[in-house]
C-alpha atoms as a PDB file:
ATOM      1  CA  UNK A   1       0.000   0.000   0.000  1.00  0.00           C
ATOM      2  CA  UNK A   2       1.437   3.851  -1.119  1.00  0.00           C
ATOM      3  CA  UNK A   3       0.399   6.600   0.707  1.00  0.00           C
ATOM      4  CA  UNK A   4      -0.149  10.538  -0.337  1.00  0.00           C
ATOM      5  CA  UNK A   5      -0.011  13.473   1.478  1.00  0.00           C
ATOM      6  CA  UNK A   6      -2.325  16.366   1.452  1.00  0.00           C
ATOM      7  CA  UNK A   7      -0.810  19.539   1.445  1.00  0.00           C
ATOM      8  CA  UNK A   8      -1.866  23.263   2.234  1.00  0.00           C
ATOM      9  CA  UNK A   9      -2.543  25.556  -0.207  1.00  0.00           C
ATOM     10  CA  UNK A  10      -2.532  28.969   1.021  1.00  0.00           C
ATOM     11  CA  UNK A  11      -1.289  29.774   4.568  1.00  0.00           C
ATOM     12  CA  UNK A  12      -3.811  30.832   7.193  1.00  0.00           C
ATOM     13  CA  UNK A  13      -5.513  29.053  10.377  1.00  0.00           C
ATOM     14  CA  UNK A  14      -6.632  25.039   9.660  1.00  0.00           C
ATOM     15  CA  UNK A  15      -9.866  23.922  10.574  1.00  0.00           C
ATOM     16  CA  UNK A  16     -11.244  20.074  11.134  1.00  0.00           C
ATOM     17  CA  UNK A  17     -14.702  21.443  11.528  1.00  0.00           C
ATOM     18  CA  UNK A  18     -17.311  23.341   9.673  1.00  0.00           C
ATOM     19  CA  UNK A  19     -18.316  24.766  12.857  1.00  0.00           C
ATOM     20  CA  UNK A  20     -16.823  24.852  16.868  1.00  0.00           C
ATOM     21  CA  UNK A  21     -20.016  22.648  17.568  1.00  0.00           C
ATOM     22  CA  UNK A  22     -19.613  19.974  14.640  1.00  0.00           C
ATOM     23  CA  UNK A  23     -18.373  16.916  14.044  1.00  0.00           C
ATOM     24  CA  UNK A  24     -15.113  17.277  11.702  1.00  0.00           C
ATOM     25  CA  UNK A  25     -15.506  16.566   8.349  1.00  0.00           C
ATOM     26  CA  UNK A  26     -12.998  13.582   7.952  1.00  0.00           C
ATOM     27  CA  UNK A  27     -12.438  11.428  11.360  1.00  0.00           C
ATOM     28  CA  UNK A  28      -8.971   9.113  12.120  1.00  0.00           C
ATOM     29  CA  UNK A  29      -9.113   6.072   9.796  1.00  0.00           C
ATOM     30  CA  UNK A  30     -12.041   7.560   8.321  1.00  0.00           C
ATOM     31  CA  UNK A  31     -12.114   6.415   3.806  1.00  0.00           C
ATOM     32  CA  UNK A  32     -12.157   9.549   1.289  1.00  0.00           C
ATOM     33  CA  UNK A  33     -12.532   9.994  -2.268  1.00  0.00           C
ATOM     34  CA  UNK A  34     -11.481  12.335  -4.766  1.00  0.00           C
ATOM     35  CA  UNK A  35     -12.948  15.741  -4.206  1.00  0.00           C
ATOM     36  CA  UNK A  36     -13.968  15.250  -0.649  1.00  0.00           C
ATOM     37  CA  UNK A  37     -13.640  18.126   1.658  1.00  0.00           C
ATOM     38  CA  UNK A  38     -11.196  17.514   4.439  1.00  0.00           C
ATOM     39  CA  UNK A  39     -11.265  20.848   6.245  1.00  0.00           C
ATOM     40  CA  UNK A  40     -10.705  24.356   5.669  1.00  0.00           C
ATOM     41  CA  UNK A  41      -8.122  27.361   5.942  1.00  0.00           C
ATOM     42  CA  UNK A  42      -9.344  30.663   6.545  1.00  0.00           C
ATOM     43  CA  UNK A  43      -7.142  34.004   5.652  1.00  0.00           C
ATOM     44  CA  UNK A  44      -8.283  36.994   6.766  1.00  0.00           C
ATOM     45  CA  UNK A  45     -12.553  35.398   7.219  1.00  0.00           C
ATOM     46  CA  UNK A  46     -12.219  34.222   4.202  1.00  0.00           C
ATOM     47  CA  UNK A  47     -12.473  30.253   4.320  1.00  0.00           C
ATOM     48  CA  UNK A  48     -11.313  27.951   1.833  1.00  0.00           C
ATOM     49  CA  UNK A  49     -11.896  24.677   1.432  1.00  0.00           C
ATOM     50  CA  UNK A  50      -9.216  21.755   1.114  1.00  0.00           C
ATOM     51  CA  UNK A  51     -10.337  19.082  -0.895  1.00  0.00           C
ATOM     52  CA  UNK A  52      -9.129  15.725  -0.996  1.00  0.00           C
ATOM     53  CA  UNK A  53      -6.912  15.129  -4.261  1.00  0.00           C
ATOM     54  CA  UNK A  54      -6.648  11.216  -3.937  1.00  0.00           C
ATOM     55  CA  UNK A  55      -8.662   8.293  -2.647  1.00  0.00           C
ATOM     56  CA  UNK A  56      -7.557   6.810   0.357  1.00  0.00           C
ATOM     57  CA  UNK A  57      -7.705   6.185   3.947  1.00  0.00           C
ATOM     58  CA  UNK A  58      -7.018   8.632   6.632  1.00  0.00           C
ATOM     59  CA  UNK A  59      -3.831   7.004   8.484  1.00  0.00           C
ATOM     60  CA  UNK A  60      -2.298  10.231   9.925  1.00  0.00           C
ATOM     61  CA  UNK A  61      -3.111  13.909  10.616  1.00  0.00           C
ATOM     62  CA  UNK A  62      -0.010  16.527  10.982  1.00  0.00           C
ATOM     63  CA  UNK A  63      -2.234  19.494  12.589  1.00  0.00           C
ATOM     64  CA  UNK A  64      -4.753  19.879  15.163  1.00  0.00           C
ATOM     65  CA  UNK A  65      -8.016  21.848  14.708  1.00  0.00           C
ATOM     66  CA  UNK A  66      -7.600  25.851  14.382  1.00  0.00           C
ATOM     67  CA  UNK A  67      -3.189  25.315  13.613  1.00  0.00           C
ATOM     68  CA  UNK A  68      -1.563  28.024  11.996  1.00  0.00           C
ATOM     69  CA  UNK A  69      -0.295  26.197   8.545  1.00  0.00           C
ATOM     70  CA  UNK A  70       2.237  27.531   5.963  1.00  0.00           C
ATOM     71  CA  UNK A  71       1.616  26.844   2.016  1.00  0.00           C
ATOM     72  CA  UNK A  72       3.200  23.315   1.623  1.00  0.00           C
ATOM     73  CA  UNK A  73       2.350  22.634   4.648  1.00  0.00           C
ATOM     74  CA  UNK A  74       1.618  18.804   5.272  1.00  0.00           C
ATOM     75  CA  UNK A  75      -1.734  18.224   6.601  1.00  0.00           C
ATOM     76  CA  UNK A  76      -3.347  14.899   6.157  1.00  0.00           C
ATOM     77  CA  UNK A  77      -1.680  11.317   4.792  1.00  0.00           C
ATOM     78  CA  UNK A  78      -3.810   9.364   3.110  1.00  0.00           C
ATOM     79  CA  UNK A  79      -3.281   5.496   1.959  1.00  0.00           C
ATOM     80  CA  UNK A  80      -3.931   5.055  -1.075  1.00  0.00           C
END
């Protein structure tokens, strides 16, 4: 089994959830396809979504809910 990593995008603050209250989109070990959303940066209240670019499993996450992340940034690892 390969793996892939999803990467951010644009820099800003990372969220897991669509809302403080609310489940997070993608759970640990949790399967995603292709154009899922996995969470969402936000840059100045503007929110972005990150979108799963690969189908796969969820086998490791690199930042918490509401981390700072850089562009590049790892976020998620996915096997594929």
């Amino acid at each position: 089994m390969s793996s892939h990593r999803i990467t951010a995008r644009t820099p800003g603050v990372f969220y897991r959830r669509p809302s403080p209250d609310a489940e997070p989109y993608v759970g640990d070990g949790a399967a995603v396809s292709e154009g899922d959303t996995i969470g969402l940066i936000e840059v100045m209240k503007t929110y972005r979504e990150v979108k799963a670019d690969t189908t796969g499993t969820v086998s490791q996450w690199f930042v918490e809910n509401e981390d700072e992340v850089t562009i590049g940034q790892d976020l998620v690892e996915l096997d594929t």
